[in-house]
Protein backbone atom coordinates (compact mmCIF):
# COMPACT_ATOMS: atom_id res chain seq x y z
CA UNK A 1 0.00 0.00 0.00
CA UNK A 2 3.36 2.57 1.04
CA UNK A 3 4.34 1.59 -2.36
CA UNK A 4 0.86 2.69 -4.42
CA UNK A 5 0.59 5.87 -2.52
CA UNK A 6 4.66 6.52 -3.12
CA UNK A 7 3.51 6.05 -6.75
CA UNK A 8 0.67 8.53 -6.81
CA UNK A 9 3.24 11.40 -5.07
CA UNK A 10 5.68 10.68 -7.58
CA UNK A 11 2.97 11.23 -10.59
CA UNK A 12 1.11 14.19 -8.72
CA UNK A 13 4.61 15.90 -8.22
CA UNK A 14 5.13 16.31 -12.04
CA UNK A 15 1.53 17.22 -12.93
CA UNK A 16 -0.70 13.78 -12.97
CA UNK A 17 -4.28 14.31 -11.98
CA UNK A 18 -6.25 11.43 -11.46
CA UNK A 19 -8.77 10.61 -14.25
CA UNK A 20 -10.63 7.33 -12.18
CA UNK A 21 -10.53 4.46 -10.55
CA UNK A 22 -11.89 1.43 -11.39
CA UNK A 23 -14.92 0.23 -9.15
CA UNK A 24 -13.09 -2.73 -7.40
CA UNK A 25 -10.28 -0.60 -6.81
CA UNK A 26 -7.20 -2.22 -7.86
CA UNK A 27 -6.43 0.25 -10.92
CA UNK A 28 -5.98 4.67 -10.56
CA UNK A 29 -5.65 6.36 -13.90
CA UNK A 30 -4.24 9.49 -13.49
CA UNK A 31 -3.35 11.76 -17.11
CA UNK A 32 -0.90 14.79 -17.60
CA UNK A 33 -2.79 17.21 -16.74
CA UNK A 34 -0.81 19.85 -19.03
CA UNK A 35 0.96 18.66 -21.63
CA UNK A 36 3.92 20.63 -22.67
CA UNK A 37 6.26 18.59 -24.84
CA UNK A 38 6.18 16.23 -27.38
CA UNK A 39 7.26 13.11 -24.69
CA UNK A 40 4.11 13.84 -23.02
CA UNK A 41 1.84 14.30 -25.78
CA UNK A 42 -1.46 12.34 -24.32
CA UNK A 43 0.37 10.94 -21.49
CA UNK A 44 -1.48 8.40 -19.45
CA UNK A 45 -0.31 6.70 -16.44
CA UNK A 46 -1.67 3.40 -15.22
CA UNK A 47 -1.00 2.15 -11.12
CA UNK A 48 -2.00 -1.04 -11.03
CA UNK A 49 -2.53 -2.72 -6.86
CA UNK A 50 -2.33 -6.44 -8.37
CA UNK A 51 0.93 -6.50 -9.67
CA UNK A 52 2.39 -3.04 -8.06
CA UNK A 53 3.91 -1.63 -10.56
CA UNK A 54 2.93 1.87 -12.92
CA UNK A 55 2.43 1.91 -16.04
CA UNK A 56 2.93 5.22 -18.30
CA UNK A 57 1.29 5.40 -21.66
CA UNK A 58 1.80 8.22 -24.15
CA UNK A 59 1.67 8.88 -28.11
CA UNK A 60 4.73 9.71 -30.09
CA UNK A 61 3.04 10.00 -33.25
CA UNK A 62 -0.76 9.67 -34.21
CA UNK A 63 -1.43 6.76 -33.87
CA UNK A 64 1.87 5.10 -32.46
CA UNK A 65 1.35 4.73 -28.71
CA UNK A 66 4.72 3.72 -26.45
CA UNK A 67 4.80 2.61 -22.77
CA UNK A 68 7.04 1.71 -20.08
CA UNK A 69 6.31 0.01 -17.20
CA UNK A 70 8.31 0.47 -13.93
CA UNK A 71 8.09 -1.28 -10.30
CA UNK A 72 9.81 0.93 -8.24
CA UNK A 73 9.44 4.22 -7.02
CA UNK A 74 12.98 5.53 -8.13
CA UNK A 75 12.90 4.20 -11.24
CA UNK A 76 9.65 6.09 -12.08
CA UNK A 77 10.70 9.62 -10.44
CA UNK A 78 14.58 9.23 -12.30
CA UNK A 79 12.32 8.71 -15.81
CA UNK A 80 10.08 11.20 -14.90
CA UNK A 81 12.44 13.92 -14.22
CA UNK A 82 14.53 13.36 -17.39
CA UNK A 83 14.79 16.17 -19.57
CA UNK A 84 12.35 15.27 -22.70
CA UNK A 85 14.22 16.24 -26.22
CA UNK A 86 12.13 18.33 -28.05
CA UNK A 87 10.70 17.27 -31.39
CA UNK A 88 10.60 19.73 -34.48
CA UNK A 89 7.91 19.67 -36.86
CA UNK A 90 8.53 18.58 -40.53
């Protein structure tokens, strides 16, 4: 349970709001709630209580969507805080 709510600081702290829950509980969907580079372009993040672990979703191109999937705390707030490489327009 630490770990879940260590999870949902760690998304809140770079702009996540949470989007819902599903009704038995076990999975928060939280979105960025301002997107502001291409590396967050739709971004969706996934915290799953089953297997503990967080799952961010977001699109690099329409219709291409990536993820990565991390199960601890660190890992997620190092990825979070890298510096995103902006993307110019063709």
């Amino acid at each position: 349970m630490m770990e879940l709510q260590a999870f949902q600081t760690a998304a809140r702290n770079v702009g996540f709001v949470e989007v819902n829950e599903t009704p038995e509980g076990t999975v928060l969907w939280l979105r960025k709630s301002k997107p502001d580079v291409a590396r967050e372009m739709h971004q969706r993040m996934c915290i799953d209580s089953i297997t503990n672990s967080v799952t961010v979703y977001w699109m690099i191109s329409p219709g291409k969507v990536n993820s990565k999937t991390f199960r601890g705390v660190p890992e997620l707030q190092e990825w979070l805080n890298i510096a995103p490489v902006p993307i110019n327009p063709r």
